[in-house]
PDB file of N, CA and C in Angstrom:
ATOM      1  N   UNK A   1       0.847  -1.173   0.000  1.00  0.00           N
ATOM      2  CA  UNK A   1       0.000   0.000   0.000  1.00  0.00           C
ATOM      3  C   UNK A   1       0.887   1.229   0.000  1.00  0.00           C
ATOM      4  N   UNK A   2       0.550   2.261  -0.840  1.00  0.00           N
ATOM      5  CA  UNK A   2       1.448   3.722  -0.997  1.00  0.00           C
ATOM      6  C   UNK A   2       0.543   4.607  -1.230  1.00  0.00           C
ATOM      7  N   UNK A   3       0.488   5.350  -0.611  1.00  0.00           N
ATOM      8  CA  UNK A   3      -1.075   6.958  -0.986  1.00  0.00           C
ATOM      9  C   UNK A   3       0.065   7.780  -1.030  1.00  0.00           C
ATOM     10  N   UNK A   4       0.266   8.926  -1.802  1.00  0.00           N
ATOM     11  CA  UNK A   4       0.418  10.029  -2.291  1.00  0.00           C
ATOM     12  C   UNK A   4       1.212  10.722  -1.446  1.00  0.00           C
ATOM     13  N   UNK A   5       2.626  11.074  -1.323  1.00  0.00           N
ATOM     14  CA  UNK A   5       2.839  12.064  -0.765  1.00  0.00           C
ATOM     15  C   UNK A   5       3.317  11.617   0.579  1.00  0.00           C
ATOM     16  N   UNK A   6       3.435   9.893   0.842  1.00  0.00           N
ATOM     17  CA  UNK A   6       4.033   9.121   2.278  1.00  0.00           C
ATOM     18  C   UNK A   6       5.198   8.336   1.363  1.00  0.00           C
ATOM     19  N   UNK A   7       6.267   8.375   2.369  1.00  0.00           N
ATOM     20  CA  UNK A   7       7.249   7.825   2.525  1.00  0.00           C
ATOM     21  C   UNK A   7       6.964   6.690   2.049  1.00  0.00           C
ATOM     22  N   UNK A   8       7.793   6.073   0.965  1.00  0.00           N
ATOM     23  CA  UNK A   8       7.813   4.160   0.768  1.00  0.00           C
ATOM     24  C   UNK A   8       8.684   3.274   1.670  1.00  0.00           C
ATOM     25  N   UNK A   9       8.707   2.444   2.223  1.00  0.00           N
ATOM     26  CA  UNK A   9       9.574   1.572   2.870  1.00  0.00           C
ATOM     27  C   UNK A   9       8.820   0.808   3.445  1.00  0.00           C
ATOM     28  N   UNK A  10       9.651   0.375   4.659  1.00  0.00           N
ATOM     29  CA  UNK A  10       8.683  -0.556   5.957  1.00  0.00           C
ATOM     30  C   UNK A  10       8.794   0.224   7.577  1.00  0.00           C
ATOM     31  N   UNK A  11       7.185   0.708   7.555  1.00  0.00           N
ATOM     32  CA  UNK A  11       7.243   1.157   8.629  1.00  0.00           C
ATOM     33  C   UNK A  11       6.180   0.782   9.519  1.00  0.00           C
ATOM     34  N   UNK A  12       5.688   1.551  10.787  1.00  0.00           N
ATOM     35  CA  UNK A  12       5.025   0.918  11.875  1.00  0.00           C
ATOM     36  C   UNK A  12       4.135   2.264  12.176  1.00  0.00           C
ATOM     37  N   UNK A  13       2.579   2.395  12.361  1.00  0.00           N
ATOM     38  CA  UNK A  13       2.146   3.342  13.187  1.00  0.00           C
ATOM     39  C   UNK A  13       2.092   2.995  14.375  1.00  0.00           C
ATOM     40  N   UNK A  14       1.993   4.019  14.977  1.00  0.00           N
ATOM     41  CA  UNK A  14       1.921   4.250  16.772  1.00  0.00           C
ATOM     42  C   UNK A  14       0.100   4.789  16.941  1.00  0.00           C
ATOM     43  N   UNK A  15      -0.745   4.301  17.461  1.00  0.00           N
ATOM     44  CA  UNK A  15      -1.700   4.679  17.468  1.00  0.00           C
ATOM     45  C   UNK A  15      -1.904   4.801  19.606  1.00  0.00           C
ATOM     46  N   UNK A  16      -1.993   6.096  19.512  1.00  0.00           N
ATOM     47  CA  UNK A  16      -2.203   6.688  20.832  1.00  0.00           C
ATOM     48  C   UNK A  16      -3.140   6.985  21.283  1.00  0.00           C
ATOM     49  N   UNK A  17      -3.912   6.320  22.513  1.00  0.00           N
ATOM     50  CA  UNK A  17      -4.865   7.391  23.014  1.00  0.00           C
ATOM     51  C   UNK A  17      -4.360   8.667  24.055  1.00  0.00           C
ATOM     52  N   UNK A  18      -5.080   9.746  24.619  1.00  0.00           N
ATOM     53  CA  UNK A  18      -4.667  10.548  25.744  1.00  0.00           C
ATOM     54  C   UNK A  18      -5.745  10.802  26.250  1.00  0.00           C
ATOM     55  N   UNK A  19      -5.612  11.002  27.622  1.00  0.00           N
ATOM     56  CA  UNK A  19      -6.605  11.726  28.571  1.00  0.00           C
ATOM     57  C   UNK A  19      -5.941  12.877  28.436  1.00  0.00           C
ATOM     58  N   UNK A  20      -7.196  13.887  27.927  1.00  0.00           N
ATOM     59  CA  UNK A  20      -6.910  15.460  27.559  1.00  0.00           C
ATOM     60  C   UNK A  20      -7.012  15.913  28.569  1.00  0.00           C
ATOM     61  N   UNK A  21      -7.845  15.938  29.690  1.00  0.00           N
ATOM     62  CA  UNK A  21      -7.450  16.314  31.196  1.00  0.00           C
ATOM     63  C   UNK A  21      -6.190  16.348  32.004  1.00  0.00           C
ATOM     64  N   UNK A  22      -5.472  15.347  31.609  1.00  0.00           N
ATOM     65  CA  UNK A  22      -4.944  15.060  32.940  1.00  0.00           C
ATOM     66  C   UNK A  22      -3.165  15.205  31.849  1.00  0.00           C
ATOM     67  N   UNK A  23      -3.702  15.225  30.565  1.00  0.00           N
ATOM     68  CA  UNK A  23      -2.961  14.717  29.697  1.00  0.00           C
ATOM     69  C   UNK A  23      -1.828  13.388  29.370  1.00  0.00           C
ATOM     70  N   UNK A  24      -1.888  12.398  30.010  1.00  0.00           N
ATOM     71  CA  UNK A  24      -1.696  10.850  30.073  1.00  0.00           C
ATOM     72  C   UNK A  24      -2.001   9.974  29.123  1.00  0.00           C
ATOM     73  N   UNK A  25      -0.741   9.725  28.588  1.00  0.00           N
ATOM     74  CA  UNK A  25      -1.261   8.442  27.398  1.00  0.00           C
ATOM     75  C   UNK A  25      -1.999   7.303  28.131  1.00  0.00           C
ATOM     76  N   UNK A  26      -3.260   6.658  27.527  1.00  0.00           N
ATOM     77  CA  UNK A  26      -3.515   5.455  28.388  1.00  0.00           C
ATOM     78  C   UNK A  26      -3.976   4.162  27.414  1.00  0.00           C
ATOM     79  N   UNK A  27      -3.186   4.869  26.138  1.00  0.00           N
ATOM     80  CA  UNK A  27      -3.351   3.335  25.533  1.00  0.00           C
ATOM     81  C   UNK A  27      -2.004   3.842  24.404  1.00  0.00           C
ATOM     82  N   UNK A  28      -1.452   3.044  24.195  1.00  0.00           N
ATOM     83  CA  UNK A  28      -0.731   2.662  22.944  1.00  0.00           C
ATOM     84  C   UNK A  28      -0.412   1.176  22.170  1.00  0.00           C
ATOM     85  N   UNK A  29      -1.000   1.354  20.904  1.00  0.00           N
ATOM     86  CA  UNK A  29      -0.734   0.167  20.127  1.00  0.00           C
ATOM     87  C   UNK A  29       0.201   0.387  18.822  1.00  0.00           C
ATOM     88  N   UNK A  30       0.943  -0.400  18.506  1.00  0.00           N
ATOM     89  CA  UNK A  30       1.654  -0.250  17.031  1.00  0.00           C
ATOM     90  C   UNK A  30       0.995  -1.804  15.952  1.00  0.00           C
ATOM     91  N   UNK A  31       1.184  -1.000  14.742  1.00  0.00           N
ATOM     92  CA  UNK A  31       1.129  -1.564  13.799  1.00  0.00           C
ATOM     93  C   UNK A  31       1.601  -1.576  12.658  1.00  0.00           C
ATOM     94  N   UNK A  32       1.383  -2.528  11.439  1.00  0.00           N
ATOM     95  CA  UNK A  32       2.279  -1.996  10.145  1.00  0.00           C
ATOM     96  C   UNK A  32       1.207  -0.998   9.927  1.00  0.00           C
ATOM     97  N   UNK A  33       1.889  -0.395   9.016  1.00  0.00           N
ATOM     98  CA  UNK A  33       1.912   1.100   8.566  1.00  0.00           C
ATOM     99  C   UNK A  33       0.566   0.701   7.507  1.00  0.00           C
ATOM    100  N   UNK A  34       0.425  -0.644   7.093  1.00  0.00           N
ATOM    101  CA  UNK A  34      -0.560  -0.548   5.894  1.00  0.00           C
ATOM    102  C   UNK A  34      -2.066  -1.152   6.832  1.00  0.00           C
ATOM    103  N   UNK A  35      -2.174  -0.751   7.941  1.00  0.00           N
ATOM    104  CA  UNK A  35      -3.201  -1.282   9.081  1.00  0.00           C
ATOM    105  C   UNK A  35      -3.785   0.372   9.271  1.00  0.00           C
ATOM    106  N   UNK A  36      -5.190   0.615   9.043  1.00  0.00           N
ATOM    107  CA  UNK A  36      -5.698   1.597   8.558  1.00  0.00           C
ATOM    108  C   UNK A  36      -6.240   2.157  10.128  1.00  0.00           C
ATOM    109  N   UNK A  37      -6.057   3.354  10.104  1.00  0.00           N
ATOM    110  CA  UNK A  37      -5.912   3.941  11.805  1.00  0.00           C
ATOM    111  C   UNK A  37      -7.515   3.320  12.365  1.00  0.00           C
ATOM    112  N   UNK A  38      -8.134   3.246  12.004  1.00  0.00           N
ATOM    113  CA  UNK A  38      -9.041   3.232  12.736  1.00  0.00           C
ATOM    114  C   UNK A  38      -9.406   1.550  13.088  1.00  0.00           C
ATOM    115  N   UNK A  39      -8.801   0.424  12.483  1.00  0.00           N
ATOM    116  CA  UNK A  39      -9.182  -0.735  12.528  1.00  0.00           C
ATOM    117  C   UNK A  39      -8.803  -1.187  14.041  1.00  0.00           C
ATOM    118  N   UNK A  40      -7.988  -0.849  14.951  1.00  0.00           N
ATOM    119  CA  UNK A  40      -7.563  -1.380  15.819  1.00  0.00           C
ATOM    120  C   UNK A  40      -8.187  -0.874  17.228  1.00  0.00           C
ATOM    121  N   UNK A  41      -9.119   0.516  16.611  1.00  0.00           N
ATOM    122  CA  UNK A  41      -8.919   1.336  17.792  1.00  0.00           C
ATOM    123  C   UNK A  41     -10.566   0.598  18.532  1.00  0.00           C
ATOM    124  N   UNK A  42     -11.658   0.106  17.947  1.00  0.00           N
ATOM    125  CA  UNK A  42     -12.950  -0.236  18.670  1.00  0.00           C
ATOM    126  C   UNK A  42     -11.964  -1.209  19.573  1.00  0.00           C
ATOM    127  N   UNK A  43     -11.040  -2.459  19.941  1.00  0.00           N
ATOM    128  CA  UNK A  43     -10.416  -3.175  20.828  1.00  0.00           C
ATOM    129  C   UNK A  43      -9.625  -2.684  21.474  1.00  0.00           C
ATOM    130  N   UNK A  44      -9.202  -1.385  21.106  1.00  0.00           N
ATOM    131  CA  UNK A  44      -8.224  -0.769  22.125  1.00  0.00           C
ATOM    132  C   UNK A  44      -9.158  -0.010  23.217  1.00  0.00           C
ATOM    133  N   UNK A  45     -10.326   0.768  22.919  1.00  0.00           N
ATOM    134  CA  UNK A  45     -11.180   1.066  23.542  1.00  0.00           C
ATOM    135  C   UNK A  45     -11.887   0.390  24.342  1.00  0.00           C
ATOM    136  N   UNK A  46     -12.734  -0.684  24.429  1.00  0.00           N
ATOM    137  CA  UNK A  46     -12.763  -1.503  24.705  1.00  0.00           C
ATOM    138  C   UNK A  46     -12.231  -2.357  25.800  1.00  0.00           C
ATOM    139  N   UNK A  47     -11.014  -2.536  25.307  1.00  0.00           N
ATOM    140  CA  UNK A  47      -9.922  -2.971  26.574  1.00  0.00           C
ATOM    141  C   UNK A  47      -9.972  -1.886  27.676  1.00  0.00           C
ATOM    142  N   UNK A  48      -9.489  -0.516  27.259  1.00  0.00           N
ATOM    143  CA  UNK A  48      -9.238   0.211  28.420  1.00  0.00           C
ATOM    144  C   UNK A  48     -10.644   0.449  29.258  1.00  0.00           C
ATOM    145  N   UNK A  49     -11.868   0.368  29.108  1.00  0.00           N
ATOM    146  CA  UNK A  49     -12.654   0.496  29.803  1.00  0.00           C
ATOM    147  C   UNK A  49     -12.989  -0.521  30.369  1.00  0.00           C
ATOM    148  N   UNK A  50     -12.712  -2.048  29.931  1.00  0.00           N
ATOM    149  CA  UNK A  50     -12.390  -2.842  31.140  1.00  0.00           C
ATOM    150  C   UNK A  50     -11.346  -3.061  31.827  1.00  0.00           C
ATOM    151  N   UNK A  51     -10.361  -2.933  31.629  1.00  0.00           N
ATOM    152  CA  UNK A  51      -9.079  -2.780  32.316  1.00  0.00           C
ATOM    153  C   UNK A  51      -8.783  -1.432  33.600  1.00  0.00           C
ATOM    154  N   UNK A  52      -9.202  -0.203  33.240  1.00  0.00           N
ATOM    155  CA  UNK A  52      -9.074   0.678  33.987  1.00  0.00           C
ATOM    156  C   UNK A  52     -10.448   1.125  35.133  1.00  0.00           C
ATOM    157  N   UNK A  53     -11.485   0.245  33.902  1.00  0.00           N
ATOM    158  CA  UNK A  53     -13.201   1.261  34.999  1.00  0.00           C
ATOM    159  C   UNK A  53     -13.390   2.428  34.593  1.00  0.00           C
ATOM    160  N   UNK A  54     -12.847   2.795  33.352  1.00  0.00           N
ATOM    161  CA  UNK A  54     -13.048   4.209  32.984  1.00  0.00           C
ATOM    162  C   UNK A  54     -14.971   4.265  32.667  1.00  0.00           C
ATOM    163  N   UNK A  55     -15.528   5.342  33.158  1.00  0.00           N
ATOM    164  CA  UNK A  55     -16.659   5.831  32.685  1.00  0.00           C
ATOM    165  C   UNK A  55     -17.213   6.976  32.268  1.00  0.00           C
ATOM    166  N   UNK A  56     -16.886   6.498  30.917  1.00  0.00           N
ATOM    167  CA  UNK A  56     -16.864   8.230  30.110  1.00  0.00           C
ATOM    168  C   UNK A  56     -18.101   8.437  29.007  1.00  0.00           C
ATOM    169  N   UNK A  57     -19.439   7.707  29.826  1.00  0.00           N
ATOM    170  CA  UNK A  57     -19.977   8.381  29.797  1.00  0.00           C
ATOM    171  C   UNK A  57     -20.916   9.691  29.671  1.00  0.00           C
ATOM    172  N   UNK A  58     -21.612  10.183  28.395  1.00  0.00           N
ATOM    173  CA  UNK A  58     -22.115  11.669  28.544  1.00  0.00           C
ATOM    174  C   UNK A  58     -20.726  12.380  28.049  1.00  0.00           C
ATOM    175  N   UNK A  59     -18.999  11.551  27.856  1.00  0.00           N
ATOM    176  CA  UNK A  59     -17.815  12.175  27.826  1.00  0.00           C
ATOM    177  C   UNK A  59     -17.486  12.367  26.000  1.00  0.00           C
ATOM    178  N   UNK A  60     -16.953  13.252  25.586  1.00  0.00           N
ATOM    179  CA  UNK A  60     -17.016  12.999  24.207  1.00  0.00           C
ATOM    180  C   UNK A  60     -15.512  13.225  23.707  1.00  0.00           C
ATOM    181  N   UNK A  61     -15.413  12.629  22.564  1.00  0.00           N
ATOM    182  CA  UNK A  61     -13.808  12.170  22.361  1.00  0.00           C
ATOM    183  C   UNK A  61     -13.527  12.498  20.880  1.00  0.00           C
ATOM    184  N   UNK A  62     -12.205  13.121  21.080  1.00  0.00           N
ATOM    185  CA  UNK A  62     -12.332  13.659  19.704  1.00  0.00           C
ATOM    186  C   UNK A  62     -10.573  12.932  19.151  1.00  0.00           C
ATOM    187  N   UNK A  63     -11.436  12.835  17.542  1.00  0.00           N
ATOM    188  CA  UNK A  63     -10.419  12.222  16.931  1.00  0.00           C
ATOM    189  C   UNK A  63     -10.127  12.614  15.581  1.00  0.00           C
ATOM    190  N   UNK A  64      -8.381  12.201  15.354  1.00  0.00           N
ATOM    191  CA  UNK A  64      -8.634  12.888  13.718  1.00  0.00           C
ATOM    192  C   UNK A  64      -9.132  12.039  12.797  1.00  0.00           C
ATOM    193  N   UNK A  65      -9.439  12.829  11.805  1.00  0.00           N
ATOM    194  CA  UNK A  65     -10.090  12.413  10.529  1.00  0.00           C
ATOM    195  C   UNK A  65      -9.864  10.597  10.267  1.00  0.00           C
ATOM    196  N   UNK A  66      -8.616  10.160  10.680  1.00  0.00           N
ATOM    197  CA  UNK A  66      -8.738   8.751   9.990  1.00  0.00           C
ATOM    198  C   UNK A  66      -9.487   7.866  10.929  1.00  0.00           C
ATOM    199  N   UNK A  67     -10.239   8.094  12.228  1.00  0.00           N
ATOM    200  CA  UNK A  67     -11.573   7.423  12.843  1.00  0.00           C
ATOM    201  C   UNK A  67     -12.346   7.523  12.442  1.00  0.00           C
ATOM    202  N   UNK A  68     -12.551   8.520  11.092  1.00  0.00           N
ATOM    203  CA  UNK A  68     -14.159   8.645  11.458  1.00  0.00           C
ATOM    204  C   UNK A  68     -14.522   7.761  10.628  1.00  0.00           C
ATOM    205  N   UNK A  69     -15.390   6.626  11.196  1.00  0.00           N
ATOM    206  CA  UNK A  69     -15.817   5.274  10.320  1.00  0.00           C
ATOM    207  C   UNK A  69     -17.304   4.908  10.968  1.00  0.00           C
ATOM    208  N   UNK A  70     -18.085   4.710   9.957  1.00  0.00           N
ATOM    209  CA  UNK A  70     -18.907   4.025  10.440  1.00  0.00           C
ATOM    210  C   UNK A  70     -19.258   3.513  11.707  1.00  0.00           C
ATOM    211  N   UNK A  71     -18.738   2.156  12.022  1.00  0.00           N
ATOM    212  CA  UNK A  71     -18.515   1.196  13.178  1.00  0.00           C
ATOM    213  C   UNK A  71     -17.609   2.250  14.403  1.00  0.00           C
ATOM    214  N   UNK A  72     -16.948   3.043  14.645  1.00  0.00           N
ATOM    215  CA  UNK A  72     -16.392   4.039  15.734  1.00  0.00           C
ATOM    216  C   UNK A  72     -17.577   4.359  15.740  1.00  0.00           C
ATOM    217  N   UNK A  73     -18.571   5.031  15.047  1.00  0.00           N
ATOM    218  CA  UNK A  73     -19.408   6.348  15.660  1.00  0.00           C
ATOM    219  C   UNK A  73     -20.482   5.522  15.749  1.00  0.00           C
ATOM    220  N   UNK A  74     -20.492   3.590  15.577  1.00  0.00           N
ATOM    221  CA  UNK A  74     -21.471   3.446  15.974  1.00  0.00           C
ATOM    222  C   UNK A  74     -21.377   2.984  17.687  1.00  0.00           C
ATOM    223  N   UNK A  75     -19.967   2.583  17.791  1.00  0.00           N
ATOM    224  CA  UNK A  75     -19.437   1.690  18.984  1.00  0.00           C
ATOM    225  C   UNK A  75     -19.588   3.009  20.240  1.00  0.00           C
ATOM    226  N   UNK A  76     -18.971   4.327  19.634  1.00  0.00           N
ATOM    227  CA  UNK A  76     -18.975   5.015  20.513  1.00  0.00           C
ATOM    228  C   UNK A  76     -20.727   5.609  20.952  1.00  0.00           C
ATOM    229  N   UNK A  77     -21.548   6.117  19.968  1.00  0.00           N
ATOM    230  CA  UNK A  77     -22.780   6.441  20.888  1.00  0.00           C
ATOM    231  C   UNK A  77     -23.526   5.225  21.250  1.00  0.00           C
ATOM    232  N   UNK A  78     -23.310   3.937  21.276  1.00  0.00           N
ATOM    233  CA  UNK A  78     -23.791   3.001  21.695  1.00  0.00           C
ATOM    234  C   UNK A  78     -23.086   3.277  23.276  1.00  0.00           C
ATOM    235  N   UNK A  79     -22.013   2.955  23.187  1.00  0.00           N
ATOM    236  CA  UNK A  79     -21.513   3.722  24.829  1.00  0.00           C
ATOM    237  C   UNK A  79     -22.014   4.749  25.285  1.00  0.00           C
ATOM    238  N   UNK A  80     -22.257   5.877  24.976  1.00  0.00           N
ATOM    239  CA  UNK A  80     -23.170   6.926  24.711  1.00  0.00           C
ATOM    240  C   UNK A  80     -21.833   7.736  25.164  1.00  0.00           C
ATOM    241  N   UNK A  81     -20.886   7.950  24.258  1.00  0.00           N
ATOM    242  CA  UNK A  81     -19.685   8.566  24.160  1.00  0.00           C
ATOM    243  C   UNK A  81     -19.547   9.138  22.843  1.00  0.00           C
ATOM    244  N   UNK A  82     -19.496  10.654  22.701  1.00  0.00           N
ATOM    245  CA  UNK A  82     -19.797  11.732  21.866  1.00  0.00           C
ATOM    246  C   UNK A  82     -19.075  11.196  20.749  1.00  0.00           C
ATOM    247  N   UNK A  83     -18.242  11.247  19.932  1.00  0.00           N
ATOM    248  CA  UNK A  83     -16.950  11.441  19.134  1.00  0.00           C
ATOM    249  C   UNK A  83     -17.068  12.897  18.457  1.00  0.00           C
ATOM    250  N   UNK A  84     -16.165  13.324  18.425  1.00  0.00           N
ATOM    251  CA  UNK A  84     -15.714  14.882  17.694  1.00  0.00           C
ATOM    252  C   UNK A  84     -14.753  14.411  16.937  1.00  0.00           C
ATOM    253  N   UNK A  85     -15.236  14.638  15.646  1.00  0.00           N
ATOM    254  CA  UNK A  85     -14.474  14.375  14.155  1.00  0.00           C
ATOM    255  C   UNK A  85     -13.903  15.052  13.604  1.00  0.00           C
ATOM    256  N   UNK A  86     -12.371  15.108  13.071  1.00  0.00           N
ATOM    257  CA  UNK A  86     -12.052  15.822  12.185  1.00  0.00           C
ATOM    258  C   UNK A  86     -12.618  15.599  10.697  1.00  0.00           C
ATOM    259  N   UNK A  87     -12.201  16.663   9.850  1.00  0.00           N
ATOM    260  CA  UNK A  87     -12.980  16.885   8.811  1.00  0.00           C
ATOM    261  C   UNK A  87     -11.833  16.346   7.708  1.00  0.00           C
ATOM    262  N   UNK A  88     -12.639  15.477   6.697  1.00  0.00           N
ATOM    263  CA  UNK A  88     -11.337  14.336   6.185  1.00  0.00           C
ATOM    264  C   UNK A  88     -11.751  14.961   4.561  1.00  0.00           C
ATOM    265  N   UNK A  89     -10.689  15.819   4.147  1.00  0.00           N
ATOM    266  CA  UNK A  89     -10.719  16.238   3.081  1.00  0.00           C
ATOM    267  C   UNK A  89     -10.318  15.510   1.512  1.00  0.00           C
ATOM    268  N   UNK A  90     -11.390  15.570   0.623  1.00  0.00           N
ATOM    269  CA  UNK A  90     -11.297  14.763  -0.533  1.00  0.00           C
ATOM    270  C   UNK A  90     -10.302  14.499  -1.004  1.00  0.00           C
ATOM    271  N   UNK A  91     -10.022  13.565  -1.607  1.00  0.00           N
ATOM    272  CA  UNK A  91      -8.638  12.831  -2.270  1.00  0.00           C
ATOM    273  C   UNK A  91      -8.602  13.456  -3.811  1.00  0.00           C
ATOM    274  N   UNK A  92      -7.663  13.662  -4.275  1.00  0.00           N
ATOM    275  CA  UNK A  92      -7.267  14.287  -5.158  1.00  0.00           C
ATOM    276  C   UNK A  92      -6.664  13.478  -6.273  1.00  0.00           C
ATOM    277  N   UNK A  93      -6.809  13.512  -7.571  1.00  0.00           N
ATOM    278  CA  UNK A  93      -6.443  12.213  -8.406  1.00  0.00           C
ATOM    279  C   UNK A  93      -5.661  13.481  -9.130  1.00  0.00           C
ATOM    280  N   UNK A  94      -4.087  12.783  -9.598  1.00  0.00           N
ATOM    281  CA  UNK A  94      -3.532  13.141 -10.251  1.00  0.00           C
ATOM    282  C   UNK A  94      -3.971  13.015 -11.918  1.00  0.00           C
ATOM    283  N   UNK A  95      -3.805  14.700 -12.450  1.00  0.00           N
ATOM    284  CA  UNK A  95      -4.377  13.952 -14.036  1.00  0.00           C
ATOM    285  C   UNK A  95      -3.311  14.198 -14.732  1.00  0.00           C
ATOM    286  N   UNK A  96      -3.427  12.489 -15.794  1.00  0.00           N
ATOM    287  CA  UNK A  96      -2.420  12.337 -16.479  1.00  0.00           C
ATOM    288  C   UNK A  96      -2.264  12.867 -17.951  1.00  0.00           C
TER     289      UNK A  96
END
């Protein structure tokens, strides 16, 4: 996989959560680089609210543009946890 304008090689994302309060990472996962940001994050979520007891609740969570999917915004108001979306601007086709 190669999109436009990223580095070619072999690399790894770091996918982070933070408590914006307190400002504390409280989740980190890595992956290959061709593992699409948002696939990992409904089990990372997930985990930390059974693992920690977090209840965030009425709490709303904001993420960039590569969450915003379907299945997140359904997982999250099923929790009844806001999401705040960035705004994921159209892809651009090179003309040949």
């Amino acid at each position: 996989m190669h999109r436009e304008g990223k580095p070619k090689g072999f690399f790894y994302l770091d996918h982070r959560t933070v408590d914006g309060k307190h400002n504390l990472i409280t989740d980190t996962y890595v992956t290959a680089r061709n593992v699409h940001d948002s696939q990992p994050y409904m089990a990372r979520l997930k985990r930390q609210l059974e693992r920690f007891g977090f209840n965030p609740v009425g709490v709303g969570v904001v993420f960039d543009a590569g969450y915003f999917t379907a299945p997140i915004c359904h997982l999250l108001l099923t929790e009844q946890i806001y999401p705040v979306l960035g705004y994921r601007r159209p892809s651009v086709v090179a003309q040949t």
